[in-house]
C-alpha atoms as a PDB file:
ATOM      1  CA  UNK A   1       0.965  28.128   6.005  1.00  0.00           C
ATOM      2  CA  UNK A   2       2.969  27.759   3.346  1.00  0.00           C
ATOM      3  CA  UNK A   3       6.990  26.961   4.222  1.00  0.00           C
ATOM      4  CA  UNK A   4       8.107  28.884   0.373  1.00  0.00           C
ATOM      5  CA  UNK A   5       6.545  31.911   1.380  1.00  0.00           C
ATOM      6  CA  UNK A   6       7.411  31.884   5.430  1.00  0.00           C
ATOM      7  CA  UNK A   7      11.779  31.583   3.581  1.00  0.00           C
ATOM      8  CA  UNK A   8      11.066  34.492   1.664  1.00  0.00           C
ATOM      9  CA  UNK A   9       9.464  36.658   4.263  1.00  0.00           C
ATOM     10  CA  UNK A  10      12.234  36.049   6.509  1.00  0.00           C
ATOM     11  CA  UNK A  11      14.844  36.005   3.457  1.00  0.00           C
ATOM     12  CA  UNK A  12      13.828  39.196   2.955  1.00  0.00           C
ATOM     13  CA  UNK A  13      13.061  40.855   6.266  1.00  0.00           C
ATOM     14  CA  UNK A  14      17.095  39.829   7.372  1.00  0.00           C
ATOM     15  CA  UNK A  15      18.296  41.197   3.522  1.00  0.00           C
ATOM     16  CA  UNK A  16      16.600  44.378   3.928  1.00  0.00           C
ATOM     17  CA  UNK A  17      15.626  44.677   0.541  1.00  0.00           C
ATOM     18  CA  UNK A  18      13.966  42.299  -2.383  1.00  0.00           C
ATOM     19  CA  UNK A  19      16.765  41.732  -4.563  1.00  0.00           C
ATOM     20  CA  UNK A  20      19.488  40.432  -2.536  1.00  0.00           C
ATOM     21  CA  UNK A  21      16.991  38.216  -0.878  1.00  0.00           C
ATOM     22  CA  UNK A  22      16.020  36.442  -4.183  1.00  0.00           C
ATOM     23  CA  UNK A  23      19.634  35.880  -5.000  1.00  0.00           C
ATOM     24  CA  UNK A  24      19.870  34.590  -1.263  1.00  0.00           C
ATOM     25  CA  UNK A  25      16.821  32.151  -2.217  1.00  0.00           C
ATOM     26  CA  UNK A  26      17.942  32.048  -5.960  1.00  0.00           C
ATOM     27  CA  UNK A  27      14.893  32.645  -7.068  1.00  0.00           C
ATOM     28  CA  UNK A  28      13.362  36.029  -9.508  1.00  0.00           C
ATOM     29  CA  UNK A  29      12.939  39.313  -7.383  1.00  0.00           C
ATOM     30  CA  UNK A  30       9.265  39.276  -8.559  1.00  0.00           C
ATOM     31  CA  UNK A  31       8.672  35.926  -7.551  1.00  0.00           C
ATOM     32  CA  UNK A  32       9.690  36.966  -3.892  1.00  0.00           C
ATOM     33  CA  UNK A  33       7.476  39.518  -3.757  1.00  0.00           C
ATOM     34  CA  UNK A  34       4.525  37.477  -5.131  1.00  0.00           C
ATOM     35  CA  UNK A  35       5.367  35.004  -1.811  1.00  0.00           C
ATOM     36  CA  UNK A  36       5.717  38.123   0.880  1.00  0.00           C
ATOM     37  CA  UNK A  37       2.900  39.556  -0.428  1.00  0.00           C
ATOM     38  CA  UNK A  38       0.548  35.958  -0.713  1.00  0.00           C
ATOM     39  CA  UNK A  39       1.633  35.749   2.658  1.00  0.00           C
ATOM     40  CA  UNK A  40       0.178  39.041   3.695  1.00  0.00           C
ATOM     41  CA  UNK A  41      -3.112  38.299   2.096  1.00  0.00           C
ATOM     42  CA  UNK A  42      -3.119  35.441   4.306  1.00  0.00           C
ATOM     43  CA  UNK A  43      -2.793  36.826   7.752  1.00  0.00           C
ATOM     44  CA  UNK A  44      -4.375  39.728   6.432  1.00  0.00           C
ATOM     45  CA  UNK A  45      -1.668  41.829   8.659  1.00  0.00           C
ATOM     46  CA  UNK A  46       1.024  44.012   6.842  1.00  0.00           C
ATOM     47  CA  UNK A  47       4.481  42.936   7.397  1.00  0.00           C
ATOM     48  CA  UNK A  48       6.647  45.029   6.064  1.00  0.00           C
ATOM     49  CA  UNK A  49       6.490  48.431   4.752  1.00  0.00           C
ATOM     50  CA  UNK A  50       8.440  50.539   2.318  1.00  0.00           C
ATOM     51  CA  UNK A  51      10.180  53.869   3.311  1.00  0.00           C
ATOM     52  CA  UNK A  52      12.420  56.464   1.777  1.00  0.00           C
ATOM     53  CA  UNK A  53      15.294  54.224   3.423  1.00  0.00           C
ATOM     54  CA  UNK A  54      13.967  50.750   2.276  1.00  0.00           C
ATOM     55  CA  UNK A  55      12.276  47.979   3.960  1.00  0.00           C
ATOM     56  CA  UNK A  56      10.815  48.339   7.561  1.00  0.00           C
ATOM     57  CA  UNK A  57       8.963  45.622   9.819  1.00  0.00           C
ATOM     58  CA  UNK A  58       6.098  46.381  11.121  1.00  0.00           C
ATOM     59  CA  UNK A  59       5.445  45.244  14.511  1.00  0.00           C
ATOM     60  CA  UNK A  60       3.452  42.175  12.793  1.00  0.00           C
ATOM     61  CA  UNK A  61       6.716  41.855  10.643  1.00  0.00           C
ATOM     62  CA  UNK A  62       8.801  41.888  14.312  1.00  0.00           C
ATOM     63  CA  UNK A  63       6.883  39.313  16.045  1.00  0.00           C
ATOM     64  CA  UNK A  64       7.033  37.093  12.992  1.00  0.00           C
ATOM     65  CA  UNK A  65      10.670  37.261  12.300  1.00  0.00           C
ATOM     66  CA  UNK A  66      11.001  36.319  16.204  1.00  0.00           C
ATOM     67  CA  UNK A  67       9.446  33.011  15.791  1.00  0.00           C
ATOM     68  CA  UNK A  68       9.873  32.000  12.025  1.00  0.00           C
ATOM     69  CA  UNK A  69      13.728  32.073  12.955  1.00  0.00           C
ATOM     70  CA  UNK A  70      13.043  29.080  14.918  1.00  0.00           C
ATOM     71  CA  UNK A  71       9.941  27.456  13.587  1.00  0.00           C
ATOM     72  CA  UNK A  72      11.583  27.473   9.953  1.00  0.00           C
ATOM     73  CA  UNK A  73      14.767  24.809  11.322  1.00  0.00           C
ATOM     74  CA  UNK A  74      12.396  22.914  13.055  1.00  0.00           C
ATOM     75  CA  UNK A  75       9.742  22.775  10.251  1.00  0.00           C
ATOM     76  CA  UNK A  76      12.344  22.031   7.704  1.00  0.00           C
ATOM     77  CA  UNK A  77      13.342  18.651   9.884  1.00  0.00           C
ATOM     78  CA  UNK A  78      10.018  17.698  10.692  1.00  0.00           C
ATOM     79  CA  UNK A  79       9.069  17.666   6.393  1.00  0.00           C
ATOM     80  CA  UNK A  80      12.590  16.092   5.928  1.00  0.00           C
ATOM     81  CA  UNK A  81      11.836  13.449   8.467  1.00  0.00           C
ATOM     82  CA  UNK A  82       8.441  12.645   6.950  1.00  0.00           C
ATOM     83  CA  UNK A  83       9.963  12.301   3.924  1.00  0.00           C
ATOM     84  CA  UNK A  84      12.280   9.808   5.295  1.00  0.00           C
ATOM     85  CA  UNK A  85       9.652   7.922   6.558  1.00  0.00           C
ATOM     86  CA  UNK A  86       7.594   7.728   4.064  1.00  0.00           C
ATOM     87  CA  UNK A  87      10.241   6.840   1.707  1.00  0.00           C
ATOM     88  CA  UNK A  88      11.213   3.624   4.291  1.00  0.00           C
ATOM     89  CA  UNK A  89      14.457   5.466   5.271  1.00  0.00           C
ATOM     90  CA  UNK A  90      13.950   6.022   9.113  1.00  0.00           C
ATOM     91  CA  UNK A  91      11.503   4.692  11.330  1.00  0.00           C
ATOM     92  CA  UNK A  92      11.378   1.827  14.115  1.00  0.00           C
ATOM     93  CA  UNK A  93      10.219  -1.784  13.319  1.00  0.00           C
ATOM     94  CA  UNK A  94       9.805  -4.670  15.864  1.00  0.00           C
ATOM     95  CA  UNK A  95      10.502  -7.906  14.917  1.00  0.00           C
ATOM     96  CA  UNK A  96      10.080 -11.390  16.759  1.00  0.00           C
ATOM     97  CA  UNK A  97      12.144 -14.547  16.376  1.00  0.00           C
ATOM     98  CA  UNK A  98      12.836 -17.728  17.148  1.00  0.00           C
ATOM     99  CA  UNK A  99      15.981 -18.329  19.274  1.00  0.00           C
ATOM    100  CA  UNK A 100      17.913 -20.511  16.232  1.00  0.00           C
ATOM    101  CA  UNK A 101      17.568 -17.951  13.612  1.00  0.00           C
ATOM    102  CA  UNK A 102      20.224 -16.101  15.931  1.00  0.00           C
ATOM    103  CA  UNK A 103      22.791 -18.363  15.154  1.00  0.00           C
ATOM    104  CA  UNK A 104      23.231 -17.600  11.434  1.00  0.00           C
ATOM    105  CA  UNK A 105      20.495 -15.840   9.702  1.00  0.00           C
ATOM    106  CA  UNK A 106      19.765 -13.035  11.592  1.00  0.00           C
ATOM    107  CA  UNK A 107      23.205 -11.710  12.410  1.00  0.00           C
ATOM    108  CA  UNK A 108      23.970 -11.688   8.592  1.00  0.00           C
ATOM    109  CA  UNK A 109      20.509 -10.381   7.759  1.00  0.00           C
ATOM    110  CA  UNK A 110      21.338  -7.262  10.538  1.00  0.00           C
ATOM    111  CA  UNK A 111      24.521  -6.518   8.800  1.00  0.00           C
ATOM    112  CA  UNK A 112      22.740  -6.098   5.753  1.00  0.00           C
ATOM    113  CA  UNK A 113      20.331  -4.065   7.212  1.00  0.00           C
ATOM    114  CA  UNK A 114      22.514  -2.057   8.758  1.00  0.00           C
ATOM    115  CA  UNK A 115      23.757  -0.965   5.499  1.00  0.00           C
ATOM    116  CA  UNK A 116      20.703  -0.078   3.113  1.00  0.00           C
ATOM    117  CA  UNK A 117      18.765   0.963   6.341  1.00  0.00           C
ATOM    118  CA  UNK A 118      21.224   3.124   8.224  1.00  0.00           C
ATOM    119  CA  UNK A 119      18.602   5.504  10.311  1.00  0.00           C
ATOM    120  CA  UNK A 120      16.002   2.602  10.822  1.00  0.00           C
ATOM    121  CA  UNK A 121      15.504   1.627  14.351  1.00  0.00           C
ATOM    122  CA  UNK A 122      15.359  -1.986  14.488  1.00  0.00           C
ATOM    123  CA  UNK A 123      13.969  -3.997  17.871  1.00  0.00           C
ATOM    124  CA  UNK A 124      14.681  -7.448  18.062  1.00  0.00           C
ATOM    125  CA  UNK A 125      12.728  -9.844  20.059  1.00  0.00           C
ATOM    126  CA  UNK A 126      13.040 -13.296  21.680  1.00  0.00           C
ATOM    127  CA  UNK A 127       9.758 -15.146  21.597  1.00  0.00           C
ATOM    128  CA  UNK A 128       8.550 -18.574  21.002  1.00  0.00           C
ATOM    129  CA  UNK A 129       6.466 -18.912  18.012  1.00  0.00           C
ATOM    130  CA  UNK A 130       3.081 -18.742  19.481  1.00  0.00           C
ATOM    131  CA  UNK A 131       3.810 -15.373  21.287  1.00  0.00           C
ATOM    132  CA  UNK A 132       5.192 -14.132  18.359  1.00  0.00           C
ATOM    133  CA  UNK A 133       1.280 -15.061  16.476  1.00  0.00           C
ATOM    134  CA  UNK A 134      -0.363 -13.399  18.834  1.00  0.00           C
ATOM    135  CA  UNK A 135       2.087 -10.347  19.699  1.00  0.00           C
ATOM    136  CA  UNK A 136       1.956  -9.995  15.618  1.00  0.00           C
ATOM    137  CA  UNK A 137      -2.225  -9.828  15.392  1.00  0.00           C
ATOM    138  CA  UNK A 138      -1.863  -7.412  18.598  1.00  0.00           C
ATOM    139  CA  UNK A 139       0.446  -4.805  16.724  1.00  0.00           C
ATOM    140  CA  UNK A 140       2.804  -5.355  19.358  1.00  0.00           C
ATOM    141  CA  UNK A 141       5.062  -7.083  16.570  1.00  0.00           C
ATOM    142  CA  UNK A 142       5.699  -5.514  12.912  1.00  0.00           C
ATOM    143  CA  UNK A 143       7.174  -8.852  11.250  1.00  0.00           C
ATOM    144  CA  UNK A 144       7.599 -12.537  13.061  1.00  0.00           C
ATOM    145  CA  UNK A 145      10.083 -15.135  12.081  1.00  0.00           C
ATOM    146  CA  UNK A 146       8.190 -18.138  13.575  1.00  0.00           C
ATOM    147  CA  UNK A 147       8.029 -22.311  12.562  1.00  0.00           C
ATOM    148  CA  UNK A 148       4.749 -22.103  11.963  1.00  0.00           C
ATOM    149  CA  UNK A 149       3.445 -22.275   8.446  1.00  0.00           C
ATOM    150  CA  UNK A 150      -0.132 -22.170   9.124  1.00  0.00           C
ATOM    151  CA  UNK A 151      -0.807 -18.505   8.459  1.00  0.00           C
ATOM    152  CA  UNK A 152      -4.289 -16.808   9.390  1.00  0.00           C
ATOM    153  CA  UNK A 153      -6.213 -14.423   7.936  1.00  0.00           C
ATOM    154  CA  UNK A 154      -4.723 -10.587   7.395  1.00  0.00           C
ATOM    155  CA  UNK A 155      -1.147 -12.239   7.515  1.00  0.00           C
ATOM    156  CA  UNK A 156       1.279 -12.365   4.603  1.00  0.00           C
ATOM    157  CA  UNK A 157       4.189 -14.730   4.808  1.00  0.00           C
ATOM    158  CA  UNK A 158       6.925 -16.651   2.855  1.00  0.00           C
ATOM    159  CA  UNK A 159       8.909 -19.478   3.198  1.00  0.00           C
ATOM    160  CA  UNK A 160      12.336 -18.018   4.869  1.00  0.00           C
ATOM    161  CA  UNK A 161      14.496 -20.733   5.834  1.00  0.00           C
ATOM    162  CA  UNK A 162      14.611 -24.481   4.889  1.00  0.00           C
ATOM    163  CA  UNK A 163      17.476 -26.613   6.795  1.00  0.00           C
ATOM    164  CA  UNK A 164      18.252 -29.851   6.664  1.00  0.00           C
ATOM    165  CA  UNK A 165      18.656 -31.805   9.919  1.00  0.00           C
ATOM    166  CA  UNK A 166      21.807 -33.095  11.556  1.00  0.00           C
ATOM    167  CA  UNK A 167      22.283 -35.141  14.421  1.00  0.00           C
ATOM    168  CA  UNK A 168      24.580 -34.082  17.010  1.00  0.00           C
ATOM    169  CA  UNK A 169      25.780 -36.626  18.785  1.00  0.00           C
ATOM    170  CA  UNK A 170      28.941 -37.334  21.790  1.00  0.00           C
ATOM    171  CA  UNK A 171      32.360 -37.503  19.887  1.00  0.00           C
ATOM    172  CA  UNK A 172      32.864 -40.937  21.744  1.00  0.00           C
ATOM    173  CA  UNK A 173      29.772 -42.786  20.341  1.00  0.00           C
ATOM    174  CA  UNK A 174      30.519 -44.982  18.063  1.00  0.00           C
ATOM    175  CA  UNK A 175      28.155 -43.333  14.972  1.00  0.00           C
ATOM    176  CA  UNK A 176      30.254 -40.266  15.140  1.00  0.00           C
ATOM    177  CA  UNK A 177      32.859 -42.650  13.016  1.00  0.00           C
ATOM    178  CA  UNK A 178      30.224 -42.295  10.148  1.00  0.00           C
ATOM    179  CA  UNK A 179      30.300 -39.148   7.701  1.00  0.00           C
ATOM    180  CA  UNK A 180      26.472 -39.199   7.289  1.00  0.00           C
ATOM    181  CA  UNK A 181      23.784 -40.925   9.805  1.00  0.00           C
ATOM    182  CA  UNK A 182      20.467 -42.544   8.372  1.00  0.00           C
ATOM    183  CA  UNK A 183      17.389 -41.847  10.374  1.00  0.00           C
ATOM    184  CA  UNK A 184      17.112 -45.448  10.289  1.00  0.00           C
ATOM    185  CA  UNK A 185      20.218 -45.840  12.260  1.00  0.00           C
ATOM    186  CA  UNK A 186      19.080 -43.468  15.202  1.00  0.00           C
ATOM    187  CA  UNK A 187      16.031 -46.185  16.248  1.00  0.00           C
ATOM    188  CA  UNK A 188      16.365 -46.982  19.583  1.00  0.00           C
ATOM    189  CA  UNK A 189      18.904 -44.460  20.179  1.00  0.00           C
ATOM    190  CA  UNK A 190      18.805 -42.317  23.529  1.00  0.00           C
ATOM    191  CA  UNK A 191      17.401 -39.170  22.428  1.00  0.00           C
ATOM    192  CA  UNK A 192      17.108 -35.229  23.716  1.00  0.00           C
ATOM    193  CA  UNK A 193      14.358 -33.299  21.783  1.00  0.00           C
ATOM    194  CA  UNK A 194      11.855 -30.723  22.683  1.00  0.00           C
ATOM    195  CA  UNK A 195       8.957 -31.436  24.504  1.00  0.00           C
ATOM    196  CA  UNK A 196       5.621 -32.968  22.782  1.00  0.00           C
ATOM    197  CA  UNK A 197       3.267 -30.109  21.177  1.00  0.00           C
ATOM    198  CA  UNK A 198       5.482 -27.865  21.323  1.00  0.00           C
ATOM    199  CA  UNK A 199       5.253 -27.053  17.597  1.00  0.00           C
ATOM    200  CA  UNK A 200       6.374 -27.767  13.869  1.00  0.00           C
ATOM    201  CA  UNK A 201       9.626 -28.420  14.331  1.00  0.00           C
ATOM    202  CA  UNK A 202       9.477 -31.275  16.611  1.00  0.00           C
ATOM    203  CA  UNK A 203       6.559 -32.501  14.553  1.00  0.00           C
ATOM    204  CA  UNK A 204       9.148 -32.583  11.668  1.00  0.00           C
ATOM    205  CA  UNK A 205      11.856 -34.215  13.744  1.00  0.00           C
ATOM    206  CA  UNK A 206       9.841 -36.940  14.733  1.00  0.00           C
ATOM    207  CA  UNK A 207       8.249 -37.343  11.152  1.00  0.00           C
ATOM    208  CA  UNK A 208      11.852 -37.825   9.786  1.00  0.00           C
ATOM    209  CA  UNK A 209      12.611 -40.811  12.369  1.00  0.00           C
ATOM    210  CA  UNK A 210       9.163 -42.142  11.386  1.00  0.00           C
ATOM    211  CA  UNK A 211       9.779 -42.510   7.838  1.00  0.00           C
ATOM    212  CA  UNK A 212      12.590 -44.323   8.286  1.00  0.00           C
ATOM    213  CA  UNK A 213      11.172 -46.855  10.645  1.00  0.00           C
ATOM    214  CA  UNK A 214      13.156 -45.390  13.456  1.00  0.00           C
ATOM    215  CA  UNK A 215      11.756 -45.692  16.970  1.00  0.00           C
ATOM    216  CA  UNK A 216      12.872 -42.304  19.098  1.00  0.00           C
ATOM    217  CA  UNK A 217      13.352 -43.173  22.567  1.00  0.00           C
ATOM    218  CA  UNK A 218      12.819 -39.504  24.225  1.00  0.00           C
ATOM    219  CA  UNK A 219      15.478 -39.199  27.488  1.00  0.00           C
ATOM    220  CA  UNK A 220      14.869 -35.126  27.972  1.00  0.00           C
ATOM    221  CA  UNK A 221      12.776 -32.628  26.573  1.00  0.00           C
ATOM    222  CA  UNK A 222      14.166 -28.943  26.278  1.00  0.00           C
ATOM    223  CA  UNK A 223      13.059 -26.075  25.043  1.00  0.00           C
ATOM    224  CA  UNK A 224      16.153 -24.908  22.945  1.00  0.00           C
ATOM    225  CA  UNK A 225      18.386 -26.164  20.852  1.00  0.00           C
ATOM    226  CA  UNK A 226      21.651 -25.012  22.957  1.00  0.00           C
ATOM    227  CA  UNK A 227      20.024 -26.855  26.047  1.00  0.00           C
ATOM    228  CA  UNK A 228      19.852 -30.064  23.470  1.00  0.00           C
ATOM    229  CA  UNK A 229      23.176 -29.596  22.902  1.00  0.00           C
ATOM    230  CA  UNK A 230      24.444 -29.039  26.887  1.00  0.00           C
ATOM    231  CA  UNK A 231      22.903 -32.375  27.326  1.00  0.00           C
ATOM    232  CA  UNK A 232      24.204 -34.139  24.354  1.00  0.00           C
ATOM    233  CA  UNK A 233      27.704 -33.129  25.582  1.00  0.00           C
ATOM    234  CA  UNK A 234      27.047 -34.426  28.935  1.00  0.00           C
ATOM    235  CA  UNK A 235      26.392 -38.098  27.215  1.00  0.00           C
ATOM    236  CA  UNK A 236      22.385 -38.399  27.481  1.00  0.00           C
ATOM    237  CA  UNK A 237      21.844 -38.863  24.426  1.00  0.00           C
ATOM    238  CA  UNK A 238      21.825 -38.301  20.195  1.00  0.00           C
ATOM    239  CA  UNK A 239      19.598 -35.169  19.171  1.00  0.00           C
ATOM    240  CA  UNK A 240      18.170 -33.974  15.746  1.00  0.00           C
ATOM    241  CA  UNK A 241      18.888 -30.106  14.998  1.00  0.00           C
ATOM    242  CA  UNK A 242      18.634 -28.123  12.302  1.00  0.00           C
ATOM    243  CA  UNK A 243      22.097 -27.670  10.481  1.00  0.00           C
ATOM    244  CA  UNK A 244      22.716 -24.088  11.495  1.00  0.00           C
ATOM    245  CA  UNK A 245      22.869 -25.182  15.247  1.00  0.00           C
ATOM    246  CA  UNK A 246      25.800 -26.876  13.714  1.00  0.00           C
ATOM    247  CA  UNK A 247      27.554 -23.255  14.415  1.00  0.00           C
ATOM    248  CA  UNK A 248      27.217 -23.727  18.110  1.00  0.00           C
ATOM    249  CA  UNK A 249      30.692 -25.321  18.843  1.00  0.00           C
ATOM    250  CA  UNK A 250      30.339 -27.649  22.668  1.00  0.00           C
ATOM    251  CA  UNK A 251      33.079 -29.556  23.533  1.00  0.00           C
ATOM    252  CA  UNK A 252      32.554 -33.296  23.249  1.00  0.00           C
ATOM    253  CA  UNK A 253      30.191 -32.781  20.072  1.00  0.00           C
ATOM    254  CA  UNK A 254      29.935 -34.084  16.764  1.00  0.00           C
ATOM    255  CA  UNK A 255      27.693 -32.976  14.009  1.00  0.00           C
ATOM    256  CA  UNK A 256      26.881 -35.297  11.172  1.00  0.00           C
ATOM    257  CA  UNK A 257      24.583 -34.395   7.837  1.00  0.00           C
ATOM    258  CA  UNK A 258      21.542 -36.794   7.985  1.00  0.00           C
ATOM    259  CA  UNK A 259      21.568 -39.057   4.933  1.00  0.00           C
ATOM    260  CA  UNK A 260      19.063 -38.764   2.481  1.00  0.00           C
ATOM    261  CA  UNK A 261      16.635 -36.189   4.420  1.00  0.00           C
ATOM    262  CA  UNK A 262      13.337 -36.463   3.925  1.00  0.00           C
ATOM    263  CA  UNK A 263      11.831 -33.191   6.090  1.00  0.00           C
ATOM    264  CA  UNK A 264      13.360 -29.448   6.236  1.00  0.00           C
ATOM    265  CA  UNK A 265      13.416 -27.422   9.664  1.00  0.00           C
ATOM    266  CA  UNK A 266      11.455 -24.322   8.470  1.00  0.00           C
ATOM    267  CA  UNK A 267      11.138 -20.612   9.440  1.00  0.00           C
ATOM    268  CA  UNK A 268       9.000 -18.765   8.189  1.00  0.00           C
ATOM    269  CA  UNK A 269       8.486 -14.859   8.329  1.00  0.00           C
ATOM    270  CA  UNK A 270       5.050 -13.338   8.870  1.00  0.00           C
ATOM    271  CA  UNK A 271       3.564  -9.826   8.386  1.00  0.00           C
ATOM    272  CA  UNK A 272       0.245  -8.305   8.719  1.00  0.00           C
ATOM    273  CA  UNK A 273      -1.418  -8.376   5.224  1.00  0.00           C
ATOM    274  CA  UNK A 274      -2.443  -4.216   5.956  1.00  0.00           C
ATOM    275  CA  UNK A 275       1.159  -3.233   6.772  1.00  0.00           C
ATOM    276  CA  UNK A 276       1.983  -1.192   3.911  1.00  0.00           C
ATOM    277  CA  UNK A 277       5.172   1.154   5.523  1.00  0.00           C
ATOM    278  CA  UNK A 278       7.781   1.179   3.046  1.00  0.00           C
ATOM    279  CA  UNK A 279       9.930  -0.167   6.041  1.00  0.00           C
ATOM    280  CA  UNK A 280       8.291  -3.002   6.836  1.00  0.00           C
ATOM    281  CA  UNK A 281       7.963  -3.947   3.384  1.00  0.00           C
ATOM    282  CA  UNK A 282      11.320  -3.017   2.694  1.00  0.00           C
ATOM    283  CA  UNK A 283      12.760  -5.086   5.719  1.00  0.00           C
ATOM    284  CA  UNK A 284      10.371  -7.516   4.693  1.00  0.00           C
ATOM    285  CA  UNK A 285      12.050  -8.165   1.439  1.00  0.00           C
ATOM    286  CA  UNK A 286      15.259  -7.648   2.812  1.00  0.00           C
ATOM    287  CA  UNK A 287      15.031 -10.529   5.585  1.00  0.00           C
ATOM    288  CA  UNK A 288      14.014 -13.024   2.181  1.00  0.00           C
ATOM    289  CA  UNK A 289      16.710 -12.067   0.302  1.00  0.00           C
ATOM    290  CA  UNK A 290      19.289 -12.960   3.361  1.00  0.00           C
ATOM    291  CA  UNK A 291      17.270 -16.442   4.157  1.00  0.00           C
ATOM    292  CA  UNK A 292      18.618 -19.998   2.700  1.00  0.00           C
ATOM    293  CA  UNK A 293      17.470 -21.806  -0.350  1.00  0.00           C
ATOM    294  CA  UNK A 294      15.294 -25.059   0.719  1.00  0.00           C
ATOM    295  CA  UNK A 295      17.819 -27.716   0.394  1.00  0.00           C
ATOM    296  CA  UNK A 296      17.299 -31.273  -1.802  1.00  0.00           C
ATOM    297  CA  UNK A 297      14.886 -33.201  -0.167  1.00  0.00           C
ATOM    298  CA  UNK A 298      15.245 -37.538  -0.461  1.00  0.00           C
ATOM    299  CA  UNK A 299      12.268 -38.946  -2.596  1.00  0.00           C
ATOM    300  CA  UNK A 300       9.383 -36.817  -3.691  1.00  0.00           C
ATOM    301  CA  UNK A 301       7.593 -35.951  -0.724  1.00  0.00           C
ATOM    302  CA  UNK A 302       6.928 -32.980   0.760  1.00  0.00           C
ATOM    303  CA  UNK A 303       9.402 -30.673   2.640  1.00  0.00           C
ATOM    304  CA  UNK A 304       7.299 -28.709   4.994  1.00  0.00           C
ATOM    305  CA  UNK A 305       8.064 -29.030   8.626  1.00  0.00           C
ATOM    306  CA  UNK A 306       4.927 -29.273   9.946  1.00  0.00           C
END
């Protein structure tokens, strides 16, 4: 049924006559009666009829009146909301991450979100990057912010963050004197890092003590960089962390730049490659636009974490 010709119907039925319900609608007399009248044809009922008095309902006219009053509110809403949607304006999107992006990316990338997507519902997600793969490929996930760089088939993604490392290390020790560490000085060093296989990150860790000839001499494995850092105050040992766990102030802690860096911690955000909605894609966009620029890498070798 057509909404235009349902307004004038009812325009018209609560005027009492045609011409004060055009200028109700602003629209031309004849042009309401070409709607009342289309709608006739097409519930092949009379609705209203003309007397010596005016306009009268008919008892087609009655029941119609008594329900277009509140389909027409409802109706107008439910196109309004569509609209919405379909312009990327409202809707609800689900997006995984990693537990360091919450330390400075994502709260600034929320605020902004917050602003240009006002009515979008936004669910946030703790996972580790391999639930996040498979919650993603399951629909359970609309966009993932994972280490992984490895991307599958029917998944778009682009580089999001690039960090360079820092080594966090007990105020006491004696290389917390120094503004910047080498890798090379961190051989044979006590060190807290997460556990073996446990993904890119790590893999990039490591690779930057390798280059430099460094030795890592693993005390504790965690699975978070704020556990790294619980044990670092506590004296165990030195740990490698990307430079926004930096912002995670412990007692007892010093953070110094690495010198001359020669990997990036990287997060990357995922989609699937059929995900069209104009939110996704436009919170898509929006979450590259807040990441960092990949920082100068030492010598010419390549800066993916994995």
């Amino acid at each position: 049924m057509n909404l235009r010709r349902l307004e004038c119907f009812v325009a018209v039925a609560e005027a009492g006559n045609f011409r004060r319900a055009a200028k109700a609608l602003s629209l031309s007399q004849p042009g309401v009666s070409v709607h009342v009248a289309q709608l006739e044809a097409e519930l092949g009922v009379t609705l209203l009829e003309r007397n010596r008095r005016g306009l009268a309902l008919t008892a087609a006219g009655t029941a119609l009146l008594s329900r277009a009053r509140v389909l027409l509110p409802a109706l107008r809403e439910a196109l309004a909301e569509a609209a919405a949607v379909g312009e990327g304006r409202v809707g609800t999107v689900r997006i995984g991450f990693w537990g360091s992006a919450s330390y400075q990316f994502l709260p600034r990338a929320l605020r902004l979100a917050e602003r240009e997507f006002p009515d979008a519902r936004i669910l946030l997600r703790q996972m580790r990057t391999e639930s996040q793969v498979a919650a993603l490929l399951a629909r359970e996930l609309d966009l993932a912010i994972v280490r992984e760089p490895s991307v599958p088939m029917g998944v778009a993604a682009t580089l999001l963050i690039a960090e360079n490392f820092m080594v966090a290390l007990p105020s006491s020790h004696p290389l917390a004197t120094e503004r910047r560490i080498g890798a090379e000085q961190l051989h044979a060093q006590p060190m807290v890092t997460l556990p073996t296989g446990s993904g890119p990150l790590r893999d990039a860790m490591m690779a930057e003590l390798a280059d430099a000839g460094a030795t890592a001499v693993i005390v504790d494995e965690v699975t978070d960089m704020a556990t790294a850092l619980g044990l670092v105050s506590a004296g165990r040992g030195l740990a490698l962390v990307p430079s926004s766990v930096s912002r995670l102030r412990m007692p007892g802690i010093a953070f110094r730049p690495l010198a001359q860096p020669r990997r990036r911690a990287e997060q990357w955000l995922w989609r699937r490659s059929d995900d069209n909605r104009p939110l996704v894609t436009g919170l898509f966009e929006l979450l590259v636009r807040s990441g960092s620029k990949p920082p100068r890498l030492a010598g010419s070798g390549s800066g993916r974490a994995g």
